[in-house]
Protein backbone atom coordinates (compact mmCIF):
# COMPACT_ATOMS: atom_id res chain seq x y z
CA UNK A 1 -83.29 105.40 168.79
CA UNK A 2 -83.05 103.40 171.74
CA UNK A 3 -84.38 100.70 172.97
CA UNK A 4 -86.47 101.90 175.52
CA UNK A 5 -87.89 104.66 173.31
CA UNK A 6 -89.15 101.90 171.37
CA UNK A 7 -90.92 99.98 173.92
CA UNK A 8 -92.18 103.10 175.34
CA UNK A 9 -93.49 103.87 171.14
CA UNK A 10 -94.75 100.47 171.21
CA UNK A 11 -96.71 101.01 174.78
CA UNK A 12 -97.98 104.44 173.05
CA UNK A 13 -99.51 102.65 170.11
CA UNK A 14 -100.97 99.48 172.49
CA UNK A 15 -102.88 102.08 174.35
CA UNK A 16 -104.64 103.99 170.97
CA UNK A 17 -105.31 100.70 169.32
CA UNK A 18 -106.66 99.01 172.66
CA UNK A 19 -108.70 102.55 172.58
CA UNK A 20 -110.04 101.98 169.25
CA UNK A 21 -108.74 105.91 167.64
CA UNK A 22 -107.10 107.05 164.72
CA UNK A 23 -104.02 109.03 165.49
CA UNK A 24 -105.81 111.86 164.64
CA UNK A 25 -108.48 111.51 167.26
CA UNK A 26 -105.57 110.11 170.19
CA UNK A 27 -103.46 113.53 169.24
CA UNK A 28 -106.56 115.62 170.31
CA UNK A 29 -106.88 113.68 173.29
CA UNK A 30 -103.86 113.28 174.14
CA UNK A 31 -103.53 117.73 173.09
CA UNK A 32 -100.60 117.05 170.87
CA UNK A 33 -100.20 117.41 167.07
CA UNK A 34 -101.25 114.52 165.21
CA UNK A 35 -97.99 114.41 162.98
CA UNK A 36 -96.02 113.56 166.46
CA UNK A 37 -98.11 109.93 166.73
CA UNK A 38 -96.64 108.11 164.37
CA UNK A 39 -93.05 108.92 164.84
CA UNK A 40 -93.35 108.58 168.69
CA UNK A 41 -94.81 105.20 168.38
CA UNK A 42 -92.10 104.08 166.53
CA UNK A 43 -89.81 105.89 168.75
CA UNK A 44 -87.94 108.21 166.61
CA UNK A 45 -89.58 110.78 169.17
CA UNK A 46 -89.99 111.37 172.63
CA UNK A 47 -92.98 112.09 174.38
CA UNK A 48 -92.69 114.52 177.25
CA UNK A 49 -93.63 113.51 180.60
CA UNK A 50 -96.37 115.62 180.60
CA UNK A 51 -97.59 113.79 177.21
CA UNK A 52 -97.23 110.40 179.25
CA UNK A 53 -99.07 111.35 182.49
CA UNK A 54 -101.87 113.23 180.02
CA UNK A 55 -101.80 109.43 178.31
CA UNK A 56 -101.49 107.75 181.69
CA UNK A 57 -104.71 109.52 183.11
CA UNK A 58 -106.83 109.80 179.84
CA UNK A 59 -106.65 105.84 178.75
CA UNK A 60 -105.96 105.04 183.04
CA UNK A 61 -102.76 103.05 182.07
CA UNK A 62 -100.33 103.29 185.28
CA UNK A 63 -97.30 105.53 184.04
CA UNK A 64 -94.70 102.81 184.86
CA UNK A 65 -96.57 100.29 182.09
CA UNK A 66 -94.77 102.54 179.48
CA UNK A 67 -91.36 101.20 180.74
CA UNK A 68 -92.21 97.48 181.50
CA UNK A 69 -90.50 95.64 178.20
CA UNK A 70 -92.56 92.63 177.17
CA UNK A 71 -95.61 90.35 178.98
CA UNK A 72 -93.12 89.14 181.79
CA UNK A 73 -92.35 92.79 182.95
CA UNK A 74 -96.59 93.49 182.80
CA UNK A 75 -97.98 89.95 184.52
CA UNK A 76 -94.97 88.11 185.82
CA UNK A 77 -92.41 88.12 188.82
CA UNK A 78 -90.41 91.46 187.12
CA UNK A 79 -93.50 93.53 187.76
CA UNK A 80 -94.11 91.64 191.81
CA UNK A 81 -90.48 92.85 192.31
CA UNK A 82 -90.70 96.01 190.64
CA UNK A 83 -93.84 96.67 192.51
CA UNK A 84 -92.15 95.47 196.17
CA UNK A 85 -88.99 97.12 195.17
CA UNK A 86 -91.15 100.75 194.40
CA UNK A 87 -92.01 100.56 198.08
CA UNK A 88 -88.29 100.40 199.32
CA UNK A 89 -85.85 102.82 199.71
CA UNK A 90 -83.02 103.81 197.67
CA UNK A 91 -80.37 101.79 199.89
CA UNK A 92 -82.51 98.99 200.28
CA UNK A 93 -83.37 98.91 195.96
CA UNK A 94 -79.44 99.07 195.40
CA UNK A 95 -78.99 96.24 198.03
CA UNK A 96 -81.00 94.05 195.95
CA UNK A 97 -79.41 94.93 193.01
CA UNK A 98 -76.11 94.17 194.12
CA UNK A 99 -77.47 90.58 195.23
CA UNK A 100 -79.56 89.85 191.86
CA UNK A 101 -76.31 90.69 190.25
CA UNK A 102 -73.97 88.93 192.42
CA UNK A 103 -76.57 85.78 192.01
CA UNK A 104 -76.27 86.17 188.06
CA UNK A 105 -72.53 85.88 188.30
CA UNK A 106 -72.75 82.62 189.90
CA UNK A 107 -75.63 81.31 187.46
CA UNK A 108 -73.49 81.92 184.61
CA UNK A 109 -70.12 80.45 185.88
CA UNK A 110 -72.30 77.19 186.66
CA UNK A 111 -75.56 76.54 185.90
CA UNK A 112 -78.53 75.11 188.02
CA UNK A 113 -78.31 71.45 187.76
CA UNK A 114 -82.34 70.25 187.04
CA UNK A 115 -83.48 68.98 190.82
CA UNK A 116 -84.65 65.15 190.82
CA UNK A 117 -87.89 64.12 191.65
């Protein structure tokens, strides 16, 4: 399993807890069988995209919240640049990319001295 199949399991069970249902009662809303809940919440199975958008709509969780890895990703500066990034083209997304990774190179060969104040 990988580890984007977990977060995305881990998103899946977020959403039916925060929603207060058994597994039983999120499979029927959700129109899947209820033995498919527990192994796709602990990602040893994939929901479809149709199972996502009918989880998406249902519970009104935005779709790309299933991807988003941790409380940085959901509240922080990787969702304002995933969200300004979304509105981009694909030219100007992989222009960014190159520069984040370009600006990663240089961070590791020598790290940000602490600025005086």
């Amino acid at each position: 399993m990988s580890h984007l199949e977990k977060v995305i399991g881990q998103k899946i069970r977020e959403v039916r807890h925060n929603s207060h249902l058994t597994q039983e009662a999120f499979a029927e809303e959700i129109q899947v069988h209820p033995s498919y809940i527990g192994p796709m919440e602990k990602g040893r199975k994939r929901p479809s995209i149709r199972t996502l958008i009918r989880i998406s709509e249902r519970f009104e969780v935005p779709i790309y919240e299933f991807f988003l890895n941790g409380e940085a990703a959901k509240n922080g500066p990787l969702l304002e640049l995933n969200l300004m990034l979304s509105q981009r083209n694909r030219a100007d997304q992989q222009m960014v990319l190159d520069l984040a990774k370009s600006l990663m190179k240089n961070l590791e060969r020598k790290p940000m001295r602490a600025i005086a104040g």
